[in-house]
Protein backbone atom coordinates (compact mmCIF):
# COMPACT_ATOMS: atom_id res chain seq x y z
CA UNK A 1 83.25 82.12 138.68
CA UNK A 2 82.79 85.19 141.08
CA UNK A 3 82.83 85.12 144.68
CA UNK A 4 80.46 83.27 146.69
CA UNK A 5 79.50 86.34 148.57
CA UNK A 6 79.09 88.25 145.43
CA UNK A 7 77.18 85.95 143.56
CA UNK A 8 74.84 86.06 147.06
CA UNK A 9 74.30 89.36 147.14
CA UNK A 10 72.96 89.25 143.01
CA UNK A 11 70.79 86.78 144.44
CA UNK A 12 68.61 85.72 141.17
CA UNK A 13 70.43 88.31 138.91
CA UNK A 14 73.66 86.71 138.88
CA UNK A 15 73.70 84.98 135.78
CA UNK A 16 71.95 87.75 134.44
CA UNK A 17 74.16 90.14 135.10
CA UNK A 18 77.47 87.41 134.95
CA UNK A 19 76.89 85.39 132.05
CA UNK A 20 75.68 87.82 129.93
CA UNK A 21 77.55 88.32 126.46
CA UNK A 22 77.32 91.62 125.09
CA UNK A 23 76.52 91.39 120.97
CA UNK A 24 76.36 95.30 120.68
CA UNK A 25 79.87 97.53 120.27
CA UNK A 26 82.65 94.70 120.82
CA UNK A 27 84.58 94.72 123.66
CA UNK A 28 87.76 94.29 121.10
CA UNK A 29 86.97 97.99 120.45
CA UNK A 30 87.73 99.34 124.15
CA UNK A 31 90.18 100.69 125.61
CA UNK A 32 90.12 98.33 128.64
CA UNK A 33 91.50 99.73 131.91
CA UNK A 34 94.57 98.56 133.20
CA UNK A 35 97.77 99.16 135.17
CA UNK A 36 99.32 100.12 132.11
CA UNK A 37 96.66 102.85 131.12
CA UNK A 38 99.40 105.83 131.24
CA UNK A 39 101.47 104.36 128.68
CA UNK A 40 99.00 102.61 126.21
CA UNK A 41 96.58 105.28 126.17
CA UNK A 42 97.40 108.68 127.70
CA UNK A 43 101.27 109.07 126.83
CA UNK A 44 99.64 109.80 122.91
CA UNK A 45 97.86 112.52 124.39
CA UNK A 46 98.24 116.07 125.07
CA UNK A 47 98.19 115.72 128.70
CA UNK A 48 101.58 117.10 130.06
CA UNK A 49 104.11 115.34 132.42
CA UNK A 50 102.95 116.55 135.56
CA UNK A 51 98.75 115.63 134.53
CA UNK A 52 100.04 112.17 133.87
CA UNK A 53 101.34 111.58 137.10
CA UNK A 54 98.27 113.12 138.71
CA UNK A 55 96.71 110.14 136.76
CA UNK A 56 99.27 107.45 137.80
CA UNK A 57 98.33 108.67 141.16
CA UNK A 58 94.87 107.92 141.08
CA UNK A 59 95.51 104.88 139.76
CA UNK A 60 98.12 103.51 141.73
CA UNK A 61 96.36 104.16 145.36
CA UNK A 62 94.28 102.12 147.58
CA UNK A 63 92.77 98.55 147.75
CA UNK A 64 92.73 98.90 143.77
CA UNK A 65 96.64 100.14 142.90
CA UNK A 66 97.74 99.08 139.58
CA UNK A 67 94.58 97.48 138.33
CA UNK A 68 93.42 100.41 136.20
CA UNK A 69 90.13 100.07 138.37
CA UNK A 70 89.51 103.14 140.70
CA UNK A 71 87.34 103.30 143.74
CA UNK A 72 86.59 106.63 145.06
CA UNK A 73 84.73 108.37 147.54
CA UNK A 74 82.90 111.54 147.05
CA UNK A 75 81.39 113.79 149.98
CA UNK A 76 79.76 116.73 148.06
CA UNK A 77 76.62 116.64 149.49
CA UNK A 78 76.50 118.90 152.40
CA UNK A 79 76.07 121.37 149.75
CA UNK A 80 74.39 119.70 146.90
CA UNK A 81 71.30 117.96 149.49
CA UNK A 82 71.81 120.29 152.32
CA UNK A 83 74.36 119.42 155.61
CA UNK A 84 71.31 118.20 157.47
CA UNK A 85 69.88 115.83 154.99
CA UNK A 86 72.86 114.16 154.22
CA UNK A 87 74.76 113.58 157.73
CA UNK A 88 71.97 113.49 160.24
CA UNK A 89 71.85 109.66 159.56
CA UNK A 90 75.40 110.04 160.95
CA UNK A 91 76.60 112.92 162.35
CA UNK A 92 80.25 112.28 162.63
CA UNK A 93 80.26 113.47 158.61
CA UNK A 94 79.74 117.04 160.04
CA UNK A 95 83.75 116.75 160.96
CA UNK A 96 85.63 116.56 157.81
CA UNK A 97 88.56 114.49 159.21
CA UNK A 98 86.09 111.49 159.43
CA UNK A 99 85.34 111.77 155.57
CA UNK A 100 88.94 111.29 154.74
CA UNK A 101 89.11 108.59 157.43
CA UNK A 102 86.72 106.81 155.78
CA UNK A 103 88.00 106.83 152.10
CA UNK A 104 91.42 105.79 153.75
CA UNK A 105 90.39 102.98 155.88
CA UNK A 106 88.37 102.04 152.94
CA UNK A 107 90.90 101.91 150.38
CA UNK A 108 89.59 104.15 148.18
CA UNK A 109 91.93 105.06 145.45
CA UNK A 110 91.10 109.07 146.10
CA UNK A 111 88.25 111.35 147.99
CA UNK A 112 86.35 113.70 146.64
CA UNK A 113 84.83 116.75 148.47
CA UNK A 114 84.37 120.40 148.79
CA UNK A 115 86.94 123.12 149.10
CA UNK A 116 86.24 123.54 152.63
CA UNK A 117 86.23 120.00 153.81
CA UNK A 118 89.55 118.79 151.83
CA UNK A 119 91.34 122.42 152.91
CA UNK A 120 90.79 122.36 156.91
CA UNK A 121 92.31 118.99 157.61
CA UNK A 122 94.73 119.16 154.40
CA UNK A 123 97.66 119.73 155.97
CA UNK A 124 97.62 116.49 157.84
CA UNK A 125 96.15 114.24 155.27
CA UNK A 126 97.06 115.62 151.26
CA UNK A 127 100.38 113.68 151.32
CA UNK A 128 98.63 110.23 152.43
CA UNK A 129 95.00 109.86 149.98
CA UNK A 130 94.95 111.38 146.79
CA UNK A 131 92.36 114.97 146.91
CA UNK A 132 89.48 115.43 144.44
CA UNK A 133 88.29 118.97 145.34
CA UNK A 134 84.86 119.85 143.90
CA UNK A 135 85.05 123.22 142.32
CA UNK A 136 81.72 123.54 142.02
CA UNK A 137 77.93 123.12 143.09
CA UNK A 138 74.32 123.48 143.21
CA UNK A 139 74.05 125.60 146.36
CA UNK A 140 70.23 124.60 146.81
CA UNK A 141 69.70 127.00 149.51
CA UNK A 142 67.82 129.68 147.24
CA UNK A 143 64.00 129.65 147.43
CA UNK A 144 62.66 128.58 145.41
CA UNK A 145 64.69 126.17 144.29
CA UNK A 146 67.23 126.61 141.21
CA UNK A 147 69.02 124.25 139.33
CA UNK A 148 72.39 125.89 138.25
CA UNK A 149 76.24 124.96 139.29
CA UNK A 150 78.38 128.06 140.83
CA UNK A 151 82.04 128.26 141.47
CA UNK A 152 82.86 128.16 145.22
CA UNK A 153 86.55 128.61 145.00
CA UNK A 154 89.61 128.45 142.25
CA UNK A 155 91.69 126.28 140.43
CA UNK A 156 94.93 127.71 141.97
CA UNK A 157 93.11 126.77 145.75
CA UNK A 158 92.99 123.38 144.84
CA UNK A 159 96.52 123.24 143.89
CA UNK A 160 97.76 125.09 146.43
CA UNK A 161 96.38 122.53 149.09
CA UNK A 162 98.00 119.51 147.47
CA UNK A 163 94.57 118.54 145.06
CA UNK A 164 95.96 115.49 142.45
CA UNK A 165 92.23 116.24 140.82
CA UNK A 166 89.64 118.61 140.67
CA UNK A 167 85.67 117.73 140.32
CA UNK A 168 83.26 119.76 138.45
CA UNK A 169 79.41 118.92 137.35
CA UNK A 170 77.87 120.79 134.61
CA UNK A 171 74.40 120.00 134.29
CA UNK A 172 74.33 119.27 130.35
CA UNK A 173 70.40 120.41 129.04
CA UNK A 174 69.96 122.72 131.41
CA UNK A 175 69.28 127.13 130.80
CA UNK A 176 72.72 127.07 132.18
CA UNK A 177 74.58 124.83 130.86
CA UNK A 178 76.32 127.04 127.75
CA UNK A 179 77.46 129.38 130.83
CA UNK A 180 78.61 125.63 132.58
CA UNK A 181 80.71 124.71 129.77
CA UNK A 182 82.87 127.42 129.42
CA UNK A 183 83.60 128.17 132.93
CA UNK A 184 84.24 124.33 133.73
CA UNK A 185 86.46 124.03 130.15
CA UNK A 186 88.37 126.93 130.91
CA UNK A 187 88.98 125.53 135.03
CA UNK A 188 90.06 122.22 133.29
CA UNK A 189 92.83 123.81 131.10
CA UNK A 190 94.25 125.47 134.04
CA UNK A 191 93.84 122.53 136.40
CA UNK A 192 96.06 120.39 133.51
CA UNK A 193 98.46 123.28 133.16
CA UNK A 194 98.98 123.05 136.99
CA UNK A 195 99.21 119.01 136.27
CA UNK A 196 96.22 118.04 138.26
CA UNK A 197 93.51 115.61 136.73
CA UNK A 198 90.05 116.38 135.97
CA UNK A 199 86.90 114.45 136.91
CA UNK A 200 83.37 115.60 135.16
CA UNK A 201 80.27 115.01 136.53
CA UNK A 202 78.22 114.72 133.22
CA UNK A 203 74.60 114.89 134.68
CA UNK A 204 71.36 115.92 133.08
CA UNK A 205 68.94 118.64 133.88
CA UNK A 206 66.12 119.49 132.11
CA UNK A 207 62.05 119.06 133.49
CA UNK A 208 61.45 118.39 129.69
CA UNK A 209 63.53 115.37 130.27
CA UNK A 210 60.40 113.83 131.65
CA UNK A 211 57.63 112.74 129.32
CA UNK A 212 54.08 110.78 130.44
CA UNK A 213 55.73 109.72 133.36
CA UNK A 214 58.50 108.38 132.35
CA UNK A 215 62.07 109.96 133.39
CA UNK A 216 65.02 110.24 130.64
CA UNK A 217 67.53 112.24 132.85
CA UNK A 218 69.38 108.89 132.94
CA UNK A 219 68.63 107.47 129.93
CA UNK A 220 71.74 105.55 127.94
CA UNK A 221 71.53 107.68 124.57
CA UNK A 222 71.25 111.29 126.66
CA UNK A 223 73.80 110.37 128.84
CA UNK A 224 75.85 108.78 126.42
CA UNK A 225 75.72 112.46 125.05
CA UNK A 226 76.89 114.64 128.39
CA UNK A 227 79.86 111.85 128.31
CA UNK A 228 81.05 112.89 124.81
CA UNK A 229 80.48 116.23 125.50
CA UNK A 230 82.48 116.01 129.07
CA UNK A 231 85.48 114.35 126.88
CA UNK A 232 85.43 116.82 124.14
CA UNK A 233 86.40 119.59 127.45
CA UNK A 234 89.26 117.38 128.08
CA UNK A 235 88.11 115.26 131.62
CA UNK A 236 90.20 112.67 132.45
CA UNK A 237 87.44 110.81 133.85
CA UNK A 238 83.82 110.79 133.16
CA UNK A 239 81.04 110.56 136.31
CA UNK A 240 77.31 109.38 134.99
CA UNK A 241 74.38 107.88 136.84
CA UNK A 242 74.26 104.47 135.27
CA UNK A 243 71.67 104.37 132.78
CA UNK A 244 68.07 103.41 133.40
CA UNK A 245 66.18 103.45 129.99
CA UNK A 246 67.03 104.43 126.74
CA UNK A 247 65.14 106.15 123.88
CA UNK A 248 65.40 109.66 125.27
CA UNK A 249 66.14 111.28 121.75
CA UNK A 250 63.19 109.51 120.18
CA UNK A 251 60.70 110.19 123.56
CA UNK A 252 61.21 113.85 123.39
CA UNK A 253 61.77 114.35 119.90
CA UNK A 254 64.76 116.43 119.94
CA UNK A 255 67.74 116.51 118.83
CA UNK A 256 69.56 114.10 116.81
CA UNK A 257 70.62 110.51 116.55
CA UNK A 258 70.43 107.59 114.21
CA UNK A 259 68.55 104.31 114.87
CA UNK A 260 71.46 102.14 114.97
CA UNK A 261 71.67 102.97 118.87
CA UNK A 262 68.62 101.80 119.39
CA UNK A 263 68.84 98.70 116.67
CA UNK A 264 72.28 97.38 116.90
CA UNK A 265 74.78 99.23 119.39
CA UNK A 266 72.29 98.89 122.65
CA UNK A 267 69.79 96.10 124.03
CA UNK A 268 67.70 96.74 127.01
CA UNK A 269 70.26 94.76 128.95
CA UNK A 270 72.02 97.72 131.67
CA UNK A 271 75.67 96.05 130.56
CA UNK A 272 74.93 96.95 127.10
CA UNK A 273 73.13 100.32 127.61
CA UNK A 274 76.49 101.31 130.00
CA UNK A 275 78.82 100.04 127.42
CA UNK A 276 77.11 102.65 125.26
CA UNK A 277 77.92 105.09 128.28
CA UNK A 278 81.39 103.49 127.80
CA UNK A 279 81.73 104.28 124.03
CA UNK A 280 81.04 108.12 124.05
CA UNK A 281 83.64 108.17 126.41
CA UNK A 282 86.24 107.97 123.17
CA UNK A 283 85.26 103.79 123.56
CA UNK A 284 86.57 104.13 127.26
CA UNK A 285 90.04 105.97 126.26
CA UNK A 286 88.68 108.57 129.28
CA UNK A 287 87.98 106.03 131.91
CA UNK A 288 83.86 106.07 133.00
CA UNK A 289 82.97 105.82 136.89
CA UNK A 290 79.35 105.33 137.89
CA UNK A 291 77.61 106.70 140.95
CA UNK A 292 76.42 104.61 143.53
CA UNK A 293 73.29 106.18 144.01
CA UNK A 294 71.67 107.83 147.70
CA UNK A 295 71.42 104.99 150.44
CA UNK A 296 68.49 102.92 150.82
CA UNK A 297 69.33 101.18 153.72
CA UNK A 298 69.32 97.36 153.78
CA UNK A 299 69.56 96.90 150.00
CA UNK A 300 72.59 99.31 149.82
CA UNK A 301 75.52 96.35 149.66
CA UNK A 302 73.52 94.48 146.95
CA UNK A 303 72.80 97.65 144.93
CA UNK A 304 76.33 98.88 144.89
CA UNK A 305 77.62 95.67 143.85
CA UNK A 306 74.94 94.86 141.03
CA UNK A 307 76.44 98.63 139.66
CA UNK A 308 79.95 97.86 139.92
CA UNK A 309 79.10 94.68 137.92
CA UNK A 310 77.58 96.24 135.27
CA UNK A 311 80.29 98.86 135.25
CA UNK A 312 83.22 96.88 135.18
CA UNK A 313 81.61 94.25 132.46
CA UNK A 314 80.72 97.15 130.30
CA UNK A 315 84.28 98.38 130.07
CA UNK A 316 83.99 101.03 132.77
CA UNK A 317 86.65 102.18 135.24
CA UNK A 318 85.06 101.96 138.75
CA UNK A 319 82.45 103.48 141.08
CA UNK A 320 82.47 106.72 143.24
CA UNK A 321 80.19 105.96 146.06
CA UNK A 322 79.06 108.53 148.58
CA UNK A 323 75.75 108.61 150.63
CA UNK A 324 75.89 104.33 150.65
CA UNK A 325 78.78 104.44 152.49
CA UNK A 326 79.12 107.53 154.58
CA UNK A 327 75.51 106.94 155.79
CA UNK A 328 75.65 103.87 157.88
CA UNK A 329 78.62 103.25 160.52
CA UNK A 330 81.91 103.83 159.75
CA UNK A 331 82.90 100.15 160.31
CA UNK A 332 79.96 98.89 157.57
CA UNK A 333 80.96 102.14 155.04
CA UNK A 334 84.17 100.64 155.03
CA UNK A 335 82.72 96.98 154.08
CA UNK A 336 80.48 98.20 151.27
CA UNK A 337 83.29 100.07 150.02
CA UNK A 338 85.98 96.93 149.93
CA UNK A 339 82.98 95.12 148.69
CA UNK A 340 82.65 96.89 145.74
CA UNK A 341 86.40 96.95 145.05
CA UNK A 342 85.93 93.00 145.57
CA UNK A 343 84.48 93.22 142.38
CA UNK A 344 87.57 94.50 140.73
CA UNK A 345 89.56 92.71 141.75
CA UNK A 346 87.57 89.60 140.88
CA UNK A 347 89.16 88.88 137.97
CA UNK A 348 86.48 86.13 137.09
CA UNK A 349 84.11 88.91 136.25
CA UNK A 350 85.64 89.86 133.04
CA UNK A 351 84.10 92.34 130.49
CA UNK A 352 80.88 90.99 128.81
């Protein structure tokens, strides 16, 4: 049986989200995270020496060491949603050190942020919290408005300031996204060759993603999509919003995809549509980390642990959450964040 305080904070949802057994893909078909991930399922791969202990690294850091779980901060959005609108709820974000404070007092297994963040204060900190650094971005400063992810620096930057990962988004639909592709495939093959990891944020963006009012940009079958794509450019670990609906294929009419997603391999249950996330991530041989979502104040705690639920019972590999933490107090960042690892190492809640 899960914690007391976690079964609090799911409040009427627990044995919905708890109990539930999952009668779609078989959890006897996943690759099921664990300390020993490096030698059951990467050591087949092409990943060289060096890559695999960028991995290890990852893996073996933090609150979570060893458990194959991973719990990581990421502090991209002084760029992506403007400095202002992401640390004016509390400023002492604006000084990098503090970022990396927080994923270490945390116990985050890594932190992930910009070039410029990760590089002034790298010297002091590279050696003591695994880096992520974010190669690229939407700079969102452009009027009006654009939708397209740039390269703010290079792979050989990151390696040079002691980066076991880098972080790239490609935002799979979009008028950009062939361009996206290449230049974040190519990064990745010199990022391996250099032995760091890669981390893809697979997100959607398309407005035709939205039809009579109803959103698909995180829907399980076009998300399950930018995952297999983001595996088939060689990430090491797959970022996606977890999914909200499902059907975006059918909605929108495009594409294709058979209706044995929709009949037999998901339900409308979020464990089952994320364990559909799970499977187009080679059936969770490339781990899958869900976002925690922007900060909505009060709710934020029960929010990030109802995700980290759903993730971990799906067969996922952990949660990178941002804006929930980093937006409050340091002290209560650092209590949502060991919350949500709570949940991993709860080792009642077992995979659905």
């Amino acid at each position: 049986m899960a914690s007391t305080k976690i079964q609090e904070l799911l409040a009427d949802k627990a044995e919905y989200y708890l109990n539930h057994s999952s009668k779609t893909i078989d959890k006897s078909q996943l690759h099921i995270p664990s300390g020993n991930a490096i030698d059951d399922v990467w050591m087949s791969s092409n990943r060289n020496i060096q890559t695999l202990r960028s991995i290890a690294a990852l893996q073996n850091h933090g609150r979570l060491a060893g458990s194959g779980y991973v719990s990581i901060l990421p502090v991209d959005q002084g760029i992506e949603h403007s400095a202002g609108a992401s640390f004016a709820p509390n400023p002492i974000y604006f000084d990098p050190e503090n970022i990396v404070k927080l994923a270490m007092e945390g116990g985050c297994n890594a932190v992930a942020s910009t070039y410029g963040v990760l590089g002034s204060v790298a010297r002091k900190y590279a050696h003591k919290i695994p880096f992520i650094v974010k190669i690229n971005h939407n700079e969102f400063i452009s009027y009006p408005n654009k939708f397209d992810q740039i390269m703010f620096g290079t792979i050989k930057d990151a390696w040079n300031m002691g980066a076991t990962a880098v972080g790239a988004t490609i935002y799979f639909g979009s008028d950009e996204s062939a361009r996206q592709i290449v230049e974040v495939a190519k990064a990745f093959e010199y990022a391996h060759e250099l032995g760091m990891a890669t981390v893809l944020w697979c997100y959607l963006r398309n407005s035709g993603f939205k039809k009579d009012g109803v959103d698909y940009h995180a829907a399980a079958d076009l998300t399950g999509q930018a995952n297999h794509l983001g595996v088939t450019i060689q990430a090491d670990i797959i970022k996606q919003k977890l999914p909200t609906n499902n059907g975006g294929y059918t909605a929108l009419n495009f594409g294709k995809t058979h209706k044995k997603v929709y009949e037999e391999l998901t339900t409308d249950h979020p464990i089952d549509l994320c364990r559909y996330q799970v499977a187009n991530c080679y059936m969770g041989r490339v781990g899958l980390i869900n976002s925690g979502g922007e900060s909505k104040g009060a709710s934020d705690m029960a929010e990030a642990v109802m995700t980290a639920v759903v993730n971990k019972r799906a067969g996922g590999m952990g949660l990178i959450s941002g804006r929930k933490a980093f937006q409050k107090p340091m002290n209560e960042g650092v209590q949502l964040l060991n919350t949500i690892q709570d949940v991993y190492l709860d080792g009642s809640i077992t995979l659905a």
